[in-house]
C-alpha atoms as a PDB file:
ATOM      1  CA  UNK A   1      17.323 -16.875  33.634  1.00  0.00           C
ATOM      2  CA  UNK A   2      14.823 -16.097  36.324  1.00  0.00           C
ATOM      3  CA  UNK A   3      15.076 -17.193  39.823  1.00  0.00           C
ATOM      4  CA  UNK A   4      12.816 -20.156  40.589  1.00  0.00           C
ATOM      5  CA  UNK A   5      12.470 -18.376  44.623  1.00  0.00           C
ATOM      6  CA  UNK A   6      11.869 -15.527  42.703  1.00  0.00           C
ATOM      7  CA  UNK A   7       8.288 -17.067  40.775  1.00  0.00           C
ATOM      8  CA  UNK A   8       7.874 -19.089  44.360  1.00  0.00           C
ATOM      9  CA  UNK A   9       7.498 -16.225  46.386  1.00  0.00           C
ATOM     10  CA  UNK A  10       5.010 -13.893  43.184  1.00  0.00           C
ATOM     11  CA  UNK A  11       3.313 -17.196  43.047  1.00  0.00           C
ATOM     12  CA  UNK A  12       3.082 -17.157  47.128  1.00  0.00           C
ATOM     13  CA  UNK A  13       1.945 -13.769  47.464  1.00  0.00           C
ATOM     14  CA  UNK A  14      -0.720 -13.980  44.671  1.00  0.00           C
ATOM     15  CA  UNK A  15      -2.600 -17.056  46.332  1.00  0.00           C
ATOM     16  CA  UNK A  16      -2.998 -14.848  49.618  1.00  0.00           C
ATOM     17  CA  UNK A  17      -6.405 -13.196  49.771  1.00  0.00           C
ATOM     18  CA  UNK A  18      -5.591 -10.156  52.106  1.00  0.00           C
ATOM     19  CA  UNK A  19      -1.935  -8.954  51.803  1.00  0.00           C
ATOM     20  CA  UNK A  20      -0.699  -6.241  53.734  1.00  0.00           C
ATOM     21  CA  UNK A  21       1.122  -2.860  52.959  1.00  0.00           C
ATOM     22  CA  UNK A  22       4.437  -4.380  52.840  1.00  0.00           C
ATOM     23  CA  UNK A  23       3.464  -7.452  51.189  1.00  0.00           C
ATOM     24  CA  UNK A  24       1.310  -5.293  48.751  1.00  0.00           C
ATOM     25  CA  UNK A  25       4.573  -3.129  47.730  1.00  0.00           C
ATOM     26  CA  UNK A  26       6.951  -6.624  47.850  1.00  0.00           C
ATOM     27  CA  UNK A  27       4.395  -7.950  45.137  1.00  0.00           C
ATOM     28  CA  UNK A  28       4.750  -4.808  43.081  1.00  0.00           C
ATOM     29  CA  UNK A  29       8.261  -4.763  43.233  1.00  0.00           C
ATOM     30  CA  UNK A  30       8.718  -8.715  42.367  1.00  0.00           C
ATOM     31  CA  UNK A  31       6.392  -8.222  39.415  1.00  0.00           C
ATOM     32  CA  UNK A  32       9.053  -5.434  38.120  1.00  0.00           C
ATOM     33  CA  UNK A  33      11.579  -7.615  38.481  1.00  0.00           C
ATOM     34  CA  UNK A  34      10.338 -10.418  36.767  1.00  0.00           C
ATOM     35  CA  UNK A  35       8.964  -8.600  33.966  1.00  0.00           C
ATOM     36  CA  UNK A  36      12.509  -6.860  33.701  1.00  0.00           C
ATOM     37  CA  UNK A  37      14.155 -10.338  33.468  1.00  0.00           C
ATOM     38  CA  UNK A  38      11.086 -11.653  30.849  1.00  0.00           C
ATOM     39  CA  UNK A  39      12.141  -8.712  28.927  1.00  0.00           C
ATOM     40  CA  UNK A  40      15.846  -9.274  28.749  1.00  0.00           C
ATOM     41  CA  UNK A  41      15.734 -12.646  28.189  1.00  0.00           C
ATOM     42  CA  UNK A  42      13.160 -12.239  25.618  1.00  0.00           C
ATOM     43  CA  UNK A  43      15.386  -9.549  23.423  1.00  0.00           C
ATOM     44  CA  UNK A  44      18.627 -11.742  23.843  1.00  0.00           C
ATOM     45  CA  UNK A  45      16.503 -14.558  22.076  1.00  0.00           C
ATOM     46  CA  UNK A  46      15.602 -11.881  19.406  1.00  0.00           C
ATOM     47  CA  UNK A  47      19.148 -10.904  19.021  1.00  0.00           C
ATOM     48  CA  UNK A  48      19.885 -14.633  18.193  1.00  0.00           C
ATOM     49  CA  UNK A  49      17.551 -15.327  15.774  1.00  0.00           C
ATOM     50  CA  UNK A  50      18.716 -16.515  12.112  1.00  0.00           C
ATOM     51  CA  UNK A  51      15.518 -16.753   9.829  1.00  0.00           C
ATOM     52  CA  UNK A  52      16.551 -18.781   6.766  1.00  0.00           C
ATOM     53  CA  UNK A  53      14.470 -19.276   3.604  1.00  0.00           C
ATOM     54  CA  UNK A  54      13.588 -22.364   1.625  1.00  0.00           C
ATOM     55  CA  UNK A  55      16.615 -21.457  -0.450  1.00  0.00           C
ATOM     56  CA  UNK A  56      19.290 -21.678   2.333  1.00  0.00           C
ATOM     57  CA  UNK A  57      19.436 -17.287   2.188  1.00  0.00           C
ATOM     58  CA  UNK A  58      19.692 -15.440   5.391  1.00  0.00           C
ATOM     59  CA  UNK A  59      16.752 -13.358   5.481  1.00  0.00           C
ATOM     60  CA  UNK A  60      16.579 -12.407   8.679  1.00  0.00           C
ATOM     61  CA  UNK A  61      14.767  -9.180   9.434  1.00  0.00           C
ATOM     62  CA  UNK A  62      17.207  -6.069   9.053  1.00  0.00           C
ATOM     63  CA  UNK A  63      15.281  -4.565  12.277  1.00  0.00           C
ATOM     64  CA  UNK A  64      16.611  -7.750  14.444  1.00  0.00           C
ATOM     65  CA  UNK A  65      20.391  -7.734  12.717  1.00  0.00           C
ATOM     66  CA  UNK A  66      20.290  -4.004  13.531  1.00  0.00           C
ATOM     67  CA  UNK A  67      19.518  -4.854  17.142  1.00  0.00           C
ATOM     68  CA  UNK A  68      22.557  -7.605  17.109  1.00  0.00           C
ATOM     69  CA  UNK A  69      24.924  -4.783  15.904  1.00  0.00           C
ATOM     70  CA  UNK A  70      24.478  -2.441  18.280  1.00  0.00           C
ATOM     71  CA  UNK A  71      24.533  -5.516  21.006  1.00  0.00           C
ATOM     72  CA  UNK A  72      28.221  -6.336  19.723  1.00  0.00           C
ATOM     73  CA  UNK A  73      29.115  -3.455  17.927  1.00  0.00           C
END
């Protein structure tokens, strides 16, 4: 899950209109972060998907069970 401070101070740094060096390189670096966390918690969803058809099969994609396999596997 991603910080809250962590948004608060991306959010707090994009409504100031001149930042400096430091804050210019904080930005950039909290950015990375939260796009790093996005994409983490983003493929764990992935990994728990179960697509099931009208039928009651499991037809889940075989690229996203691959993905859980090497997760636990």
């Amino acid at each position: 899950m991603i910080d809250p401070k962590l948004i608060q101070r991306i959010n707090e740094l994009a409504r100031k209109e001149k930042l400096t060096d430091a804050e210019k390189k904080e930005q950039e670096a909290l950015r990375k972060q939260y796009l790093a966390l996005f994409r983490m918690g983003f493929k764990e969803q992935l990994e728990n998907i179960k697509v099931i058809d009208a039928e009651g099969h499991d037809v889940t994609p075989n690229k996203i069970k691959e993905m859980r396999n090497k997760t636990n596997g």
